[in-house]
C-alpha atoms as a PDB file:
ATOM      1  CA  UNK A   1      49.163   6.750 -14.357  1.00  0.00           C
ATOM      2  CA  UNK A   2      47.290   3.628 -13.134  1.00  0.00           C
ATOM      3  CA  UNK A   3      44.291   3.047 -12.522  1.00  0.00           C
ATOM      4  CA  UNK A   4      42.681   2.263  -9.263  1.00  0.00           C
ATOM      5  CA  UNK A   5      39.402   0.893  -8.025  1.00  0.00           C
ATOM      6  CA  UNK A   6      37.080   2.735  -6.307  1.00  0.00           C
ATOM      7  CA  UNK A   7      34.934   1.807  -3.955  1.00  0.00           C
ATOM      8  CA  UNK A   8      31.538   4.184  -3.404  1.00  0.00           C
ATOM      9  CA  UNK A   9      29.203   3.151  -0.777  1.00  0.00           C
ATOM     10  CA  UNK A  10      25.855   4.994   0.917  1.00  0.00           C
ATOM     11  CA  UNK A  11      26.976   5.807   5.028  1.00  0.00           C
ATOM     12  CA  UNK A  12      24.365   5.244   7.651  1.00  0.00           C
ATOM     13  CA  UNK A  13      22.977   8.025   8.998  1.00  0.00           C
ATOM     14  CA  UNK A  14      25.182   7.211  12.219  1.00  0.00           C
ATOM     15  CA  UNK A  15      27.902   8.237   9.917  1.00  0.00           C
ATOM     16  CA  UNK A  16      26.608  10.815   8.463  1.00  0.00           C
ATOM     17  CA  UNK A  17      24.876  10.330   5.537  1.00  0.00           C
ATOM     18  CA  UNK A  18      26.187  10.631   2.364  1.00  0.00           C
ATOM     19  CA  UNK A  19      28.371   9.064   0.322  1.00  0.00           C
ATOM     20  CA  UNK A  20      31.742   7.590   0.789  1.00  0.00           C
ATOM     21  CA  UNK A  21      34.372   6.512  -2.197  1.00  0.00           C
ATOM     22  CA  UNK A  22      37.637   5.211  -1.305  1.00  0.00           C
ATOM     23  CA  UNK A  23      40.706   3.675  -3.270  1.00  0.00           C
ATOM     24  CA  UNK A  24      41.096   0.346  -2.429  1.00  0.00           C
ATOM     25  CA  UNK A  25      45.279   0.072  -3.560  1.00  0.00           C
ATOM     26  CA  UNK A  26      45.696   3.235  -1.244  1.00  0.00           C
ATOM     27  CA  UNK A  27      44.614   3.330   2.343  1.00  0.00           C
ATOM     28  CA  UNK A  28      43.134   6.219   4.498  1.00  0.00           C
ATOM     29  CA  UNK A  29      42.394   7.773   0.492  1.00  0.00           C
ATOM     30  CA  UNK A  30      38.587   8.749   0.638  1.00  0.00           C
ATOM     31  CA  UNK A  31      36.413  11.448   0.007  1.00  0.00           C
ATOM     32  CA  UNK A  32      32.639  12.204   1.163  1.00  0.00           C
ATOM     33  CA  UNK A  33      30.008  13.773  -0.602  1.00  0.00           C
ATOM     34  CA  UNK A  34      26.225  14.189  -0.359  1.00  0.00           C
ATOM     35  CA  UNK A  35      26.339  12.354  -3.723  1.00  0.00           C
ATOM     36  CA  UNK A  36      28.208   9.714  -5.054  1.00  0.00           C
ATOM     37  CA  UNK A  37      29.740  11.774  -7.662  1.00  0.00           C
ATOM     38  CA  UNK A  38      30.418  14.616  -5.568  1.00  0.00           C
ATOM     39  CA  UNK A  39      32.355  11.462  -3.466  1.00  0.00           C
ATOM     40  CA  UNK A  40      34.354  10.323  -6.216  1.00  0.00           C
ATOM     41  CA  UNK A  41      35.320  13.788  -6.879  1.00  0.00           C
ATOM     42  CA  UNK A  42      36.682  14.197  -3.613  1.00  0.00           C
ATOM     43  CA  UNK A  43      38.427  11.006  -3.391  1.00  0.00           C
ATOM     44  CA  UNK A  44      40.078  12.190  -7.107  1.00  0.00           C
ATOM     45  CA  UNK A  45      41.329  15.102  -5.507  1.00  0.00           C
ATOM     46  CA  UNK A  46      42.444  13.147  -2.123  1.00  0.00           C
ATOM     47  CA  UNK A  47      44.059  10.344  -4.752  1.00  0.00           C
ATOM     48  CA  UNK A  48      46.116  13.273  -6.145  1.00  0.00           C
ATOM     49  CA  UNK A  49      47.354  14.611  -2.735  1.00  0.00           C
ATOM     50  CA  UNK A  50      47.687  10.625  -1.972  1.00  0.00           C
ATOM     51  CA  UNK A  51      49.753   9.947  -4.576  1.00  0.00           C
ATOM     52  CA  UNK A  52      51.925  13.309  -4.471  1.00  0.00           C
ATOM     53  CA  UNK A  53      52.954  12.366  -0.494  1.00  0.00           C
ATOM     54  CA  UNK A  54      53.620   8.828  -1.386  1.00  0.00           C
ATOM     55  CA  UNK A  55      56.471  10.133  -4.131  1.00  0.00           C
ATOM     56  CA  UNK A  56      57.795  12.533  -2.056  1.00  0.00           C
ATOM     57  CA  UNK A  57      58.119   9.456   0.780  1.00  0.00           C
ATOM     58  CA  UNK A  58      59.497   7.116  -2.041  1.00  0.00           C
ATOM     59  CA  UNK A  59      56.806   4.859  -0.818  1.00  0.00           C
ATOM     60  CA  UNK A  60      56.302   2.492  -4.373  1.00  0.00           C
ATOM     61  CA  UNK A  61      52.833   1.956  -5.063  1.00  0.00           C
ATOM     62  CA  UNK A  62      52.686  -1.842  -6.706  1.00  0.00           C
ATOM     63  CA  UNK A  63      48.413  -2.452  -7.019  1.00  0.00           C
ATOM     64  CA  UNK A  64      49.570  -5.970  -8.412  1.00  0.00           C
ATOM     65  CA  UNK A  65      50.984  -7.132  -5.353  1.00  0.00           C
ATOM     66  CA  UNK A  66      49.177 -10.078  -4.390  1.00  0.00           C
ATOM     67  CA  UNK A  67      50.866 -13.856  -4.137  1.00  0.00           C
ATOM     68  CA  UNK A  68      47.828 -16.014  -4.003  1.00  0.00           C
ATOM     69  CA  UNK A  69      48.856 -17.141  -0.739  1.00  0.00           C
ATOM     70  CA  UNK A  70      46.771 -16.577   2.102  1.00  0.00           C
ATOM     71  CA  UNK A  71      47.437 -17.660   5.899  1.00  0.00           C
ATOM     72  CA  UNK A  72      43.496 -18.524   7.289  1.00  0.00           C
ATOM     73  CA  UNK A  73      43.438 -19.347  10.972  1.00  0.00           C
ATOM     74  CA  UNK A  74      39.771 -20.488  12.380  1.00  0.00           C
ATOM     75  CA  UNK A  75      38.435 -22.575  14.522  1.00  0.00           C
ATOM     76  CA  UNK A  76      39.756 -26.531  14.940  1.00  0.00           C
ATOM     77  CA  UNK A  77      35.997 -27.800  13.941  1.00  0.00           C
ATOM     78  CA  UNK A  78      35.159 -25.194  11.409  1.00  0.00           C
ATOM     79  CA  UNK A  79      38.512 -26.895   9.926  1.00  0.00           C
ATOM     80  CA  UNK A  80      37.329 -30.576  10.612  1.00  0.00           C
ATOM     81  CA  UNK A  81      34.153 -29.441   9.100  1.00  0.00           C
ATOM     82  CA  UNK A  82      36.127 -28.200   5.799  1.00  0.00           C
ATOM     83  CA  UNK A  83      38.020 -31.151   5.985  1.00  0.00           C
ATOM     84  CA  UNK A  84      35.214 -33.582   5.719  1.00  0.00           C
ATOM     85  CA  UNK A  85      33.438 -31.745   3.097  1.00  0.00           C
ATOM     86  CA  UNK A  86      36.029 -31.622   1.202  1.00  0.00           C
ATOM     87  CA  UNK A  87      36.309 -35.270   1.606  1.00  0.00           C
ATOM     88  CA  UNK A  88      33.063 -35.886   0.583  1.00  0.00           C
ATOM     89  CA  UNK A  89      33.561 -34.071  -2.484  1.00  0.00           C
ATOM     90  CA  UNK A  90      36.965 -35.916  -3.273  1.00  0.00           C
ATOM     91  CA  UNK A  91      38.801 -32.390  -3.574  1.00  0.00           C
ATOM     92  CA  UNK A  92      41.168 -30.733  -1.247  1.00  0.00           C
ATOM     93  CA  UNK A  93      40.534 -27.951   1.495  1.00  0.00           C
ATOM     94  CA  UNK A  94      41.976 -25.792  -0.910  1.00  0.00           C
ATOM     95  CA  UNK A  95      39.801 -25.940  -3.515  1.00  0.00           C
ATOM     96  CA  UNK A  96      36.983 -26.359  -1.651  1.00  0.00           C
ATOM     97  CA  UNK A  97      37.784 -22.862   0.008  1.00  0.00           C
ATOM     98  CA  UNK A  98      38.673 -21.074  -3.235  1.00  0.00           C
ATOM     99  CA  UNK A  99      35.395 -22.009  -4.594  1.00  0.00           C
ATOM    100  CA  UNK A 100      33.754 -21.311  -1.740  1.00  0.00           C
ATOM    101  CA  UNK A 101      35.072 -17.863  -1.284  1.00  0.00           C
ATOM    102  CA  UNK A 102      34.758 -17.115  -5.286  1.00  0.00           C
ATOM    103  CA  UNK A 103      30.912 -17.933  -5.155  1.00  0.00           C
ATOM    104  CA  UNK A 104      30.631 -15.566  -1.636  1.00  0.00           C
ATOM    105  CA  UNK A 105      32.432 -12.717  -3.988  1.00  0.00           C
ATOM    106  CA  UNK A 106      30.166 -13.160  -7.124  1.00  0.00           C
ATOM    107  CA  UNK A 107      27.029 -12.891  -4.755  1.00  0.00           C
ATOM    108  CA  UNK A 108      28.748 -10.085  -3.042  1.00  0.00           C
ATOM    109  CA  UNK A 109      29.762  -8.126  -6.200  1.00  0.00           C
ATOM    110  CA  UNK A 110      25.489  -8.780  -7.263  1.00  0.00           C
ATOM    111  CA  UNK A 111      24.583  -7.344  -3.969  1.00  0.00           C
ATOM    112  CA  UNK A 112      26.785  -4.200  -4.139  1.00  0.00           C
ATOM    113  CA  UNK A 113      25.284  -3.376  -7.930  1.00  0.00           C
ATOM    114  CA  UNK A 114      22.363  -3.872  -6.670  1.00  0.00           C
ATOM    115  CA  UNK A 115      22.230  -1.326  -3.912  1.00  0.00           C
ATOM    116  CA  UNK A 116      24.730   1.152  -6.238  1.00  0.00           C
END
């Protein structure tokens, strides 16, 4: 079977408390716990049930299905902003973006080890 990534995060105490995991190729396919791993455990057993309903509904489960094409709408100066510093650099909005967004994930992905 494939593997999917899982997601565990600390809930607020507005939530809660605990611990949440969830399946990021699956939606709605979580479990709580008071700790992580009792978490994970619980989303295992929801991935099962998950997985088992999504058969029976011949619903076909394809993790890999991302283009690389993204539609962005945002505001007209946020874009003329873009647009000039992407000028400045001598590279196109698109690149300028992608890097932009790549470095915003690799600081993400430190933060989230970092509080895991």
């Amino acid at each position: 079977m494939t593997d999917f990534t899982v997601i565990i995060r600390e809930c607020s105490v507005d939530e809660g408390g605990g611990y949440r995991a969830s399946f990021m190729d699956l939606p709605g396919c979580v479990g709580d716990g008071v700790t992580p791993d009792e978490a994970l455990r619980h989303a295992e057993e929801a991935k099962e049930c998950w997985l088992e309903a999504a058969q029976e509904l011949g619903v076909d489960i394809d993790k890999d299905n991302y283009s690389g094409r993204l539609l962005l709408r945002m505001p007209k100066e946020m874009h003329r902003d873009i647009s000039l510093l992407a000028r400045s650099r001598d590279v196109s909005i698109n690149s300028l973006i992608t890097d932009m967004v790549s470095d915003s994930l690799k600081k993400a992905s430190m933060e989230f080890r970092k509080a895991g």
